[in-house]
N, C-alpha and C. Protein backbone atom coordinates (compact mmCIF):
# COMPACT_ATOMS: atom_id res chain seq x y z
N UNK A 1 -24.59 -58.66 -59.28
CA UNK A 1 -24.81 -59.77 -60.19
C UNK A 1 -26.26 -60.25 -60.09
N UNK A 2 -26.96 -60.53 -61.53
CA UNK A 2 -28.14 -61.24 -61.20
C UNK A 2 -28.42 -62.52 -61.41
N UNK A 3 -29.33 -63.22 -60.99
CA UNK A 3 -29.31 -64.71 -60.74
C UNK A 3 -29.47 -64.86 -62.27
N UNK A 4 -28.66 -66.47 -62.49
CA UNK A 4 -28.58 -67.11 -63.65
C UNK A 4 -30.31 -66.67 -64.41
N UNK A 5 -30.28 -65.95 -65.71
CA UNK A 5 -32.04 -66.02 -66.18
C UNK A 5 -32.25 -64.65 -66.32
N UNK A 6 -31.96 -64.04 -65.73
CA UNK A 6 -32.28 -62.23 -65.24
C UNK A 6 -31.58 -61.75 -66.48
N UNK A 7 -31.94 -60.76 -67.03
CA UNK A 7 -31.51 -59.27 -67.32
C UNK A 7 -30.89 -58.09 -66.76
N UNK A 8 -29.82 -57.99 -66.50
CA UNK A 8 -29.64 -56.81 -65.78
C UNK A 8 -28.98 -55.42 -66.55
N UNK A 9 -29.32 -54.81 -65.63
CA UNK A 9 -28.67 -52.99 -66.10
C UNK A 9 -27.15 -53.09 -65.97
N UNK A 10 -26.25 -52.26 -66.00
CA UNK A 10 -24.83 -52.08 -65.62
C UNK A 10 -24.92 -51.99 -64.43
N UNK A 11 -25.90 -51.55 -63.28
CA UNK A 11 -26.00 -51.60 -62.16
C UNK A 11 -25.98 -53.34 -61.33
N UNK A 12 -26.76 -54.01 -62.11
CA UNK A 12 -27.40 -54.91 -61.75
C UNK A 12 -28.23 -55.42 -60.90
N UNK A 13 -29.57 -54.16 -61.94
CA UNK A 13 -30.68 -54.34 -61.03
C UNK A 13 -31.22 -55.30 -62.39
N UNK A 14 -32.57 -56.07 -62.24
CA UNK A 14 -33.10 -56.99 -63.16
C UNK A 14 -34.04 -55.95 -64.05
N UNK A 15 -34.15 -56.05 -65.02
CA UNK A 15 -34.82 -55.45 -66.16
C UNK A 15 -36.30 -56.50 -66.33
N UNK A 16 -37.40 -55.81 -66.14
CA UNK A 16 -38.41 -56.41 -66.85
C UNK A 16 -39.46 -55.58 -67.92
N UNK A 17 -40.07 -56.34 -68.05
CA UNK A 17 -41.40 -55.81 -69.30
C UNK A 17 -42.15 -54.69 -68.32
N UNK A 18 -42.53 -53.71 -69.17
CA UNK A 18 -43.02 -52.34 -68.14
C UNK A 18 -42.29 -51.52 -67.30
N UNK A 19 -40.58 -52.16 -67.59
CA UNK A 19 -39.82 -51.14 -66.85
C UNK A 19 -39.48 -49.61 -67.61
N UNK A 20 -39.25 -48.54 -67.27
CA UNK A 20 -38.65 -47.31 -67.73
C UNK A 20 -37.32 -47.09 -67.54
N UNK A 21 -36.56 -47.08 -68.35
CA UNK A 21 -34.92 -47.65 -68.94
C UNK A 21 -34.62 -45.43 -69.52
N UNK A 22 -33.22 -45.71 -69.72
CA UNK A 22 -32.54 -45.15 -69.98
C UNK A 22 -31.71 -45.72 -70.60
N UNK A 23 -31.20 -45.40 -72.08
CA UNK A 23 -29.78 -46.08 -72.79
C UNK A 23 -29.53 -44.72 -73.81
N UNK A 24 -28.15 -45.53 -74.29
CA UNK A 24 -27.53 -44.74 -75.34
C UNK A 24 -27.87 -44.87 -76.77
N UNK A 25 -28.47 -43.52 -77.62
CA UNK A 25 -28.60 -44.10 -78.66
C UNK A 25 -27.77 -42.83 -79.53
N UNK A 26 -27.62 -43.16 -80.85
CA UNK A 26 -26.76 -42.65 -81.52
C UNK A 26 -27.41 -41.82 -82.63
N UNK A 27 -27.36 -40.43 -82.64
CA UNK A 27 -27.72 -39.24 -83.69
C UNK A 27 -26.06 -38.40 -84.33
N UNK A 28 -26.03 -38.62 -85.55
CA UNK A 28 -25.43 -38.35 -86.49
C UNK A 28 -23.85 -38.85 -85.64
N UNK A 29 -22.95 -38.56 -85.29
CA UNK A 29 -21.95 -38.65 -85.26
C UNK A 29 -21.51 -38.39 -83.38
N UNK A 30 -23.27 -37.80 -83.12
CA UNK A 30 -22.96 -37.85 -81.85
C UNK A 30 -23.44 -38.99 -80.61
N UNK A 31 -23.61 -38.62 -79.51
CA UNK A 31 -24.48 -39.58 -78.78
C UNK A 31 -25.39 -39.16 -77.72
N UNK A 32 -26.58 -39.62 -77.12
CA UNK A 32 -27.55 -38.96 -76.52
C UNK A 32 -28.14 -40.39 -75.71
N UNK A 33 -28.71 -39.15 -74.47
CA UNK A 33 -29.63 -40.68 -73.49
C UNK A 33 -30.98 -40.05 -73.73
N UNK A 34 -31.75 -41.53 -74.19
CA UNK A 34 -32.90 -41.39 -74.68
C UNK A 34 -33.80 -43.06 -73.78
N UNK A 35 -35.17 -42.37 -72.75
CA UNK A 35 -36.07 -43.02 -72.01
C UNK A 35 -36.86 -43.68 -73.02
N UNK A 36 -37.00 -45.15 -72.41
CA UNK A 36 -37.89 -45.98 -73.04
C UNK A 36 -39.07 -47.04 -72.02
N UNK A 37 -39.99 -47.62 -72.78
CA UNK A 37 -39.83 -48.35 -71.91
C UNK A 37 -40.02 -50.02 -72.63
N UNK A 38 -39.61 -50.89 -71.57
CA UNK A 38 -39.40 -52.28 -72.20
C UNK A 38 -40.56 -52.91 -72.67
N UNK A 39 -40.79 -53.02 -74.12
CA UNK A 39 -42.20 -53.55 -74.46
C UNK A 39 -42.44 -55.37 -74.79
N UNK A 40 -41.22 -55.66 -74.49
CA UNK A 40 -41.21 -57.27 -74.16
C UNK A 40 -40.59 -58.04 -73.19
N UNK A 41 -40.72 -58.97 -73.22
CA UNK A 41 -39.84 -60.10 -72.49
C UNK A 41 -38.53 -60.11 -73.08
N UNK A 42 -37.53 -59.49 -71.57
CA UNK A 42 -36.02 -59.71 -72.64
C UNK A 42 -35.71 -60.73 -73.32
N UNK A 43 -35.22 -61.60 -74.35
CA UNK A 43 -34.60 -62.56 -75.08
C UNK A 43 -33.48 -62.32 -75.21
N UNK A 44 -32.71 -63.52 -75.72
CA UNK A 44 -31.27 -63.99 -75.96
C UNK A 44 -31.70 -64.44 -76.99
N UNK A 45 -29.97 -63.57 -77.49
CA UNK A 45 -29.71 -64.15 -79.52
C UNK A 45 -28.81 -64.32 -79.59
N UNK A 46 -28.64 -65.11 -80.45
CA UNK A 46 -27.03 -65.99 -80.71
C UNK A 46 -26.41 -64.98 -81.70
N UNK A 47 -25.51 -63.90 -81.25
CA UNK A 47 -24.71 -63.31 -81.99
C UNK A 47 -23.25 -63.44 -82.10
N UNK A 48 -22.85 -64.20 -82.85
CA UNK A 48 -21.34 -64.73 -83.30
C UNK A 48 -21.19 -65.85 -82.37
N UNK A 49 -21.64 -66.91 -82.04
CA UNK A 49 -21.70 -67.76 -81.71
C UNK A 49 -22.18 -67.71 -79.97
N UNK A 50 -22.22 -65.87 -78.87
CA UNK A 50 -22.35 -66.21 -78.60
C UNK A 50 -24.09 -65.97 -77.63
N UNK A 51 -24.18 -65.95 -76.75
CA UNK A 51 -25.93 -65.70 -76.34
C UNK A 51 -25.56 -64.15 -75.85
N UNK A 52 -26.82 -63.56 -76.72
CA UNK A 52 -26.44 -61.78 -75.90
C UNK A 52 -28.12 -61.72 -75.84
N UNK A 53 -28.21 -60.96 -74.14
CA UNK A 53 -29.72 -60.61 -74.08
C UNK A 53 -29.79 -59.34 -75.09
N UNK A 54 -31.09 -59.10 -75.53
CA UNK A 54 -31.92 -58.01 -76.50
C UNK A 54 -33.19 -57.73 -75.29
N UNK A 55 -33.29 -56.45 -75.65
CA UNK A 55 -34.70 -55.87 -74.97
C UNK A 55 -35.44 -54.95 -76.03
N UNK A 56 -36.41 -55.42 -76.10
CA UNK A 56 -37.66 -54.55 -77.37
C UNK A 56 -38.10 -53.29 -76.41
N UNK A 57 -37.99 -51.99 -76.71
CA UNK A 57 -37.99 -50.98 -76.76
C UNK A 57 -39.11 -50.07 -77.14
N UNK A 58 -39.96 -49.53 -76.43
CA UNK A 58 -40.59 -48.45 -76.88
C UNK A 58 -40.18 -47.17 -76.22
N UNK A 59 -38.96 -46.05 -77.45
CA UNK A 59 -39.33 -44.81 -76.83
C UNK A 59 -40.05 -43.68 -76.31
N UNK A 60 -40.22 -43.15 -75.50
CA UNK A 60 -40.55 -42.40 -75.04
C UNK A 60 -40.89 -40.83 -75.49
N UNK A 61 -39.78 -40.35 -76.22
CA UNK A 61 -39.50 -39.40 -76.83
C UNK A 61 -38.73 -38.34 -76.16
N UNK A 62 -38.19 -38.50 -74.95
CA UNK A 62 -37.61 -38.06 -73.84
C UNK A 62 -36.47 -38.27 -74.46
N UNK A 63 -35.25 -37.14 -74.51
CA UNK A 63 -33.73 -37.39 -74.75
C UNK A 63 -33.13 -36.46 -74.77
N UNK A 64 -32.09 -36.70 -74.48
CA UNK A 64 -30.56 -35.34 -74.32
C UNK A 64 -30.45 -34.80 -75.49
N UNK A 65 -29.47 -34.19 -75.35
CA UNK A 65 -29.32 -33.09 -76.41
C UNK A 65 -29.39 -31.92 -77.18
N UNK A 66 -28.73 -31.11 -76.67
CA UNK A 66 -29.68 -29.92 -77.09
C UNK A 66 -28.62 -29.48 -78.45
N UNK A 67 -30.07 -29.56 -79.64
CA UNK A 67 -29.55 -28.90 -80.88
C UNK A 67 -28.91 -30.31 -81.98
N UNK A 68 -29.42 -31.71 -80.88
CA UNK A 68 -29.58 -32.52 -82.10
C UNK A 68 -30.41 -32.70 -82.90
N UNK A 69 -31.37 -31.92 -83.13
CA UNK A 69 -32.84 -32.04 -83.58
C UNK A 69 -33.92 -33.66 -82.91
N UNK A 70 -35.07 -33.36 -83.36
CA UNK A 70 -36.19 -34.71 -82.65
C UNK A 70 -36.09 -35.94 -83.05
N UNK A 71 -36.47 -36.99 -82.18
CA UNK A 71 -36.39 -37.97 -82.93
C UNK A 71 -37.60 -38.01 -83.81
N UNK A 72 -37.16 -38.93 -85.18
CA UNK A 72 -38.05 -39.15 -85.92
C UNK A 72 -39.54 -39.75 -85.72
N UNK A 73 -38.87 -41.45 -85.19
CA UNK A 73 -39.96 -41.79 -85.00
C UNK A 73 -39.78 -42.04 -83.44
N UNK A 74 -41.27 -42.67 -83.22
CA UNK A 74 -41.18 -43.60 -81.72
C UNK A 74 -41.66 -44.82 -81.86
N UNK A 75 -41.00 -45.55 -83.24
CA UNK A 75 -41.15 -47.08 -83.54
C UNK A 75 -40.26 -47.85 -82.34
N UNK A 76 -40.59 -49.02 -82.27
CA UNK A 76 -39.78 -49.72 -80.94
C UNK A 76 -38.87 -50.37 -81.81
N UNK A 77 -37.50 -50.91 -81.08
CA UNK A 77 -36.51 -51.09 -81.47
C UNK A 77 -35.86 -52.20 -80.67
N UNK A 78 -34.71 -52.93 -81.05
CA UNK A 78 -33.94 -54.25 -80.05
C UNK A 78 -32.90 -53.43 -80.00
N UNK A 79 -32.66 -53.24 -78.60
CA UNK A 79 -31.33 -52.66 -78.38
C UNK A 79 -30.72 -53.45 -77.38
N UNK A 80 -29.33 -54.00 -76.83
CA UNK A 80 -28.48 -54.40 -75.89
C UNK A 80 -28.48 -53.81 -74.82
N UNK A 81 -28.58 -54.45 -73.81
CA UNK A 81 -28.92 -53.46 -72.08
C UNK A 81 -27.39 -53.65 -71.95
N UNK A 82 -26.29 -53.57 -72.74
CA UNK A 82 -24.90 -53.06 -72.25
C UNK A 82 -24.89 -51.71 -71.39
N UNK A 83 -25.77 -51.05 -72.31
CA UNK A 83 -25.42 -49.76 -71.67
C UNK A 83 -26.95 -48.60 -71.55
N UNK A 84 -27.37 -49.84 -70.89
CA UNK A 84 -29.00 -49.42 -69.99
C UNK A 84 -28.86 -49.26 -68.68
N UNK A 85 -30.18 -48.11 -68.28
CA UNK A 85 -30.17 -48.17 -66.31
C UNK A 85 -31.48 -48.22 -66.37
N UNK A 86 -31.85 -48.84 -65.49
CA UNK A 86 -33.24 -48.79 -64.87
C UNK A 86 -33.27 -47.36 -63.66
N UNK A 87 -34.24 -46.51 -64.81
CA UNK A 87 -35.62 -45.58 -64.26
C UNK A 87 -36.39 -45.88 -63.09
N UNK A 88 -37.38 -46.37 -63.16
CA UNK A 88 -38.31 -46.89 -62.74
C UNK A 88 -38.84 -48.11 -62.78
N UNK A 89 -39.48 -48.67 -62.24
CA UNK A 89 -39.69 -50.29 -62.11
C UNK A 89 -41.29 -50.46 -62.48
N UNK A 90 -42.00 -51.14 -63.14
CA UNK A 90 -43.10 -51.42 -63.59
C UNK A 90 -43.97 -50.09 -63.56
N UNK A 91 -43.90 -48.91 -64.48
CA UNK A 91 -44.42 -48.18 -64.59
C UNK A 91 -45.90 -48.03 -65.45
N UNK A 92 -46.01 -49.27 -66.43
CA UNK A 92 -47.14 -49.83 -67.15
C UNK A 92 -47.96 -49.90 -66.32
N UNK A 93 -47.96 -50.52 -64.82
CA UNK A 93 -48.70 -51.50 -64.33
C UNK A 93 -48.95 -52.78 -64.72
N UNK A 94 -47.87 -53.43 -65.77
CA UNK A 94 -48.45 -54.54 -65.86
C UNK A 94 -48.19 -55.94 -64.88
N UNK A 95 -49.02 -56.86 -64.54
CA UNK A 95 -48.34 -58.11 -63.80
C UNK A 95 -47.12 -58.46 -64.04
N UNK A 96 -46.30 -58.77 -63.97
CA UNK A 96 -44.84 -59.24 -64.64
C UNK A 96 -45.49 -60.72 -64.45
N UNK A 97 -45.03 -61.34 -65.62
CA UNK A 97 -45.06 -62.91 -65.78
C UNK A 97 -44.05 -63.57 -65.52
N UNK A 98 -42.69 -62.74 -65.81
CA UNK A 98 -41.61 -63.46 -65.23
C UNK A 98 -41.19 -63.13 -64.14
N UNK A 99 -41.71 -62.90 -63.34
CA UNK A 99 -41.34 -62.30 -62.08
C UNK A 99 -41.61 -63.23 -60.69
């Protein structure tokens, strides 16, 4: 469990900005793990009344699959750390501010 404020993985390690993540993303009908890394400060959004963290995303271009074809782009994206793991831990180098 992480302290009240944190982000965490399914593991529950804390997620920050500059970390290298792993999640699930979805190509045609199938599914694939595709490396990113976190290009913001996680936030909370009020979805259906209730608070769900979001993490902004830049892929990598790293992903499973063989014979789903490439990803298109490597635009960043808000995806749910439901079903994220933490990689690596500040691989940017950047200071963490919330840390």
């Amino acid at each position: 469990m992480g302290k009240r404020g944190t982000v965490v993985d399914y593991a529950g390690e804390p997620l920050y900005r500059g970390d290298l993540i792993t999640y699930s993303t979805r190509c045609g009908n199938r599914v694939r793990a595709s490396d990113a890394i976190i290009a913001e400060k996680p936030k909370a959004v009020m979805v259906g009344g209730r608070l769900t963290p979001m993490l902004k995303v830049q892929p990598t271009g790293v992903d499973s699959g063989y014979g789903l074809g490439e990803r298109k782009t490597l635009r960043t994206e808000w995806i749910s750390p439901e079903h994220v793991r933490l990689l690596r831990s500040n691989v940017t180098g950047e200071q963490r501010e919330d840390h």
